[in-house]
C-alpha atoms as a PDB file:
ATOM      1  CA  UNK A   1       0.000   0.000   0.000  1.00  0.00           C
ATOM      2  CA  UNK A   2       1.324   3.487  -0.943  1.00  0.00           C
ATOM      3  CA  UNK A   3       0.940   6.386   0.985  1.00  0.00           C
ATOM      4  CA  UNK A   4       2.586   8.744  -1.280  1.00  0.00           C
ATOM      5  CA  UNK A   5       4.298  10.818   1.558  1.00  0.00           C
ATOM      6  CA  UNK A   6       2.996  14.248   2.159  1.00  0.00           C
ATOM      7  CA  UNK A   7       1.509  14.675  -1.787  1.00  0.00           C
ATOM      8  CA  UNK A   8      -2.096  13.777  -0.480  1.00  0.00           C
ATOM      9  CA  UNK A   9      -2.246  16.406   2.259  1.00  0.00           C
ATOM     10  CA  UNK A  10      -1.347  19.230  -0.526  1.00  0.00           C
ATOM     11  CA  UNK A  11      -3.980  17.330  -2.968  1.00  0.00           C
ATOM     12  CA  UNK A  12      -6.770  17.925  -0.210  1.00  0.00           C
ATOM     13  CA  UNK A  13      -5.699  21.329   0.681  1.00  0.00           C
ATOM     14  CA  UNK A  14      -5.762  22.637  -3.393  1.00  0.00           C
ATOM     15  CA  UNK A  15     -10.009  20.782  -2.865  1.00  0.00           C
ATOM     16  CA  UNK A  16     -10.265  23.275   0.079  1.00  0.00           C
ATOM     17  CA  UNK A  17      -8.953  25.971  -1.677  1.00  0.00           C
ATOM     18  CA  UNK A  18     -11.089  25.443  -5.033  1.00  0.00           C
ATOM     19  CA  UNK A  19     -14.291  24.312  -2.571  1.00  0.00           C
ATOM     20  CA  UNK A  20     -14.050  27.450  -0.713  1.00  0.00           C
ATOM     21  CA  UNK A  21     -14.194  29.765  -4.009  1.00  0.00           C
ATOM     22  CA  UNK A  22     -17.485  28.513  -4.706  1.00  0.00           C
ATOM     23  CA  UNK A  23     -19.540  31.595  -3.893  1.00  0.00           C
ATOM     24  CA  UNK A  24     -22.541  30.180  -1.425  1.00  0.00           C
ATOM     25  CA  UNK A  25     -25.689  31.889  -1.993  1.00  0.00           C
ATOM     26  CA  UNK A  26     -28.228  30.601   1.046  1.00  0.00           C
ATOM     27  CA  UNK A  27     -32.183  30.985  -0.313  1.00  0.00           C
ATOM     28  CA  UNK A  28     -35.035  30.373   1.757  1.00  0.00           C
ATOM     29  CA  UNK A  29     -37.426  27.485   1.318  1.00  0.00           C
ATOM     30  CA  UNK A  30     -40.594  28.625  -1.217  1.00  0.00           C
ATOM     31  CA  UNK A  31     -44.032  28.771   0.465  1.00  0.00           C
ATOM     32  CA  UNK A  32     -46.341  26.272  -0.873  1.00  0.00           C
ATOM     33  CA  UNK A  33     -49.597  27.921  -0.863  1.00  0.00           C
ATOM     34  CA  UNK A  34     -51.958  25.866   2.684  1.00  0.00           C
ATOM     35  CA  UNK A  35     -54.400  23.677   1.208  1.00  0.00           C
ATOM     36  CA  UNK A  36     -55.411  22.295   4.737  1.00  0.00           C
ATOM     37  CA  UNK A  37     -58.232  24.377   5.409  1.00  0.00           C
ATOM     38  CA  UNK A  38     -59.793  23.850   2.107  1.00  0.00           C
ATOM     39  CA  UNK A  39     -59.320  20.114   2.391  1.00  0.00           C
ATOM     40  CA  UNK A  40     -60.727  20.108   5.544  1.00  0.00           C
ATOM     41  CA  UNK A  41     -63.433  22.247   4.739  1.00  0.00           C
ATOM     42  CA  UNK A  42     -64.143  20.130   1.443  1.00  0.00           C
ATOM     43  CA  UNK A  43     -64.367  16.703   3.415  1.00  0.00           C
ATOM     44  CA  UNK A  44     -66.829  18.144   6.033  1.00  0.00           C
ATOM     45  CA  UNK A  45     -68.955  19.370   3.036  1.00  0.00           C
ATOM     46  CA  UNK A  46     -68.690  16.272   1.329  1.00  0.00           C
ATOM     47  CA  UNK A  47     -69.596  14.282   4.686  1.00  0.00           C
ATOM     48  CA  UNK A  48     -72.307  16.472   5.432  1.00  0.00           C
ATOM     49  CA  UNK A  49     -73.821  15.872   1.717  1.00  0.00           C
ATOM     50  CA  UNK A  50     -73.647  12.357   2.856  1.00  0.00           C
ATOM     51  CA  UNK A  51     -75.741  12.455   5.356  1.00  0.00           C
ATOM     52  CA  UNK A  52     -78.459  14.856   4.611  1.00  0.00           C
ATOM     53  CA  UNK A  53     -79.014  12.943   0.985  1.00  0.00           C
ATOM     54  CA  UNK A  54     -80.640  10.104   2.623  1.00  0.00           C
ATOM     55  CA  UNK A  55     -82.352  12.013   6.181  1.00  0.00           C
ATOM     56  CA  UNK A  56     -83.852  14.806   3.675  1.00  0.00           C
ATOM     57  CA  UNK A  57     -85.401  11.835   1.278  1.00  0.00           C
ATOM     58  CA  UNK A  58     -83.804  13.514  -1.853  1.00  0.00           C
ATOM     59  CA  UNK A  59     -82.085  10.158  -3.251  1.00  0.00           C
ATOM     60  CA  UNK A  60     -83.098   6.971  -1.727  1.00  0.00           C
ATOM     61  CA  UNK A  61     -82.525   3.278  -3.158  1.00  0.00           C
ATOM     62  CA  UNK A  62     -84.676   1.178  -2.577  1.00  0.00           C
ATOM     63  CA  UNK A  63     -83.385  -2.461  -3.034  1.00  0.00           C
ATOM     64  CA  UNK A  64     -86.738  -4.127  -2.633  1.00  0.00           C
ATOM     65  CA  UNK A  65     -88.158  -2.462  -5.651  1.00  0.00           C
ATOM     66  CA  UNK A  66     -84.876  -2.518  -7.618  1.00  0.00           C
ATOM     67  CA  UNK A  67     -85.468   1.324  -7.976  1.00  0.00           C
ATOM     68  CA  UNK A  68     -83.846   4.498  -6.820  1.00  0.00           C
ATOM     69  CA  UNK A  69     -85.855   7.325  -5.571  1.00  0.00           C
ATOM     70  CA  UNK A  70     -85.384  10.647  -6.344  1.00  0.00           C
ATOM     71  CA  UNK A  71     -87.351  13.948  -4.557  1.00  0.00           C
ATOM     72  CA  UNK A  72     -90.186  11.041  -4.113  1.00  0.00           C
ATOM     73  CA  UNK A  73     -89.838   9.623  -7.890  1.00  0.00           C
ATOM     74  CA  UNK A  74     -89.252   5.928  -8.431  1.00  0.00           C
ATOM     75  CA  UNK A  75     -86.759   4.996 -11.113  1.00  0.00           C
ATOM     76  CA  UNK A  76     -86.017   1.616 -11.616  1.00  0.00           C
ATOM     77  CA  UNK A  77     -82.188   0.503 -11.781  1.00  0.00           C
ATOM     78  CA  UNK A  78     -82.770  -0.533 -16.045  1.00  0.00           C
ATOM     79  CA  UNK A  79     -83.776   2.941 -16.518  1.00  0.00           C
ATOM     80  CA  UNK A  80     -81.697   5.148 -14.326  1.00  0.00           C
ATOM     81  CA  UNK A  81     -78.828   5.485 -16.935  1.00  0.00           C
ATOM     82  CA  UNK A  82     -81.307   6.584 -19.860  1.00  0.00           C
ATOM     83  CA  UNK A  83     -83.116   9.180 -17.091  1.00  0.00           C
ATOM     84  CA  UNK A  84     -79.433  10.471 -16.338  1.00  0.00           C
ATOM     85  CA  UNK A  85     -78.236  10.782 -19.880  1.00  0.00           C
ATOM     86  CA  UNK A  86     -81.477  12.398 -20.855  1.00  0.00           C
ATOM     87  CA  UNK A  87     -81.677  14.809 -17.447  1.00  0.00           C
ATOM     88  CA  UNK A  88     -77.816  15.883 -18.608  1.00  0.00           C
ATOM     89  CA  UNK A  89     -78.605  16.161 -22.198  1.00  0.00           C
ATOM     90  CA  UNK A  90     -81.872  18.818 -20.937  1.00  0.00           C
ATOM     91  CA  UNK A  91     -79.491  20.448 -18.678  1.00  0.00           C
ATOM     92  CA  UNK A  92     -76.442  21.345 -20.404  1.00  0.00           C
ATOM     93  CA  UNK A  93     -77.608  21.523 -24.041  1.00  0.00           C
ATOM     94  CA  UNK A  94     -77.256  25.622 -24.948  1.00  0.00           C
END
């Protein structure tokens, strides 16, 4: 094993010399903009939808019948798609 004298010494004091040229230039982390409130206000909406759907009778299904209800209209589960694709169709044609 070589040790090459004192030549490696000199070799890591030219890297300190060249490393400590390099002009350091310290920025501070971006912000990311807080989506935590919105989230949080989002999934409260979302679970609140959840429950008054069903307690306020606007959508129901009702399994026996093979039908959904909707605002006290039964729609049975062969015809929902063509109601929904019609309903859309009346609703956001210009």
């Amino acid at each position: 094993m070589k040790t090459g004298g004192g030549h490696d010494n000199l070799k890591i004091m030219d890297y300190d010399k060249t490393l400590s040229e390099i002009p350091v230039v310290v920025e501070g982390v971006p912000s990311r903009p807080n989506y935590h409130w919105r989230r949080r206000a989002l999934q409260s909406a979302i679970l609140l939808l959840a429950v008054l759907i069903p307690v306020t009778g606007l959508f129901r299904i009702d399994p026996m019948e093979g039908a959904f209800v909707v605002l006290g209209r039964q729609i049975w589960f062969s015809d929902f798609f063509i109601v929904v694709v019609s309903l859309s169709r009346q609703c956001c044609s210009p």
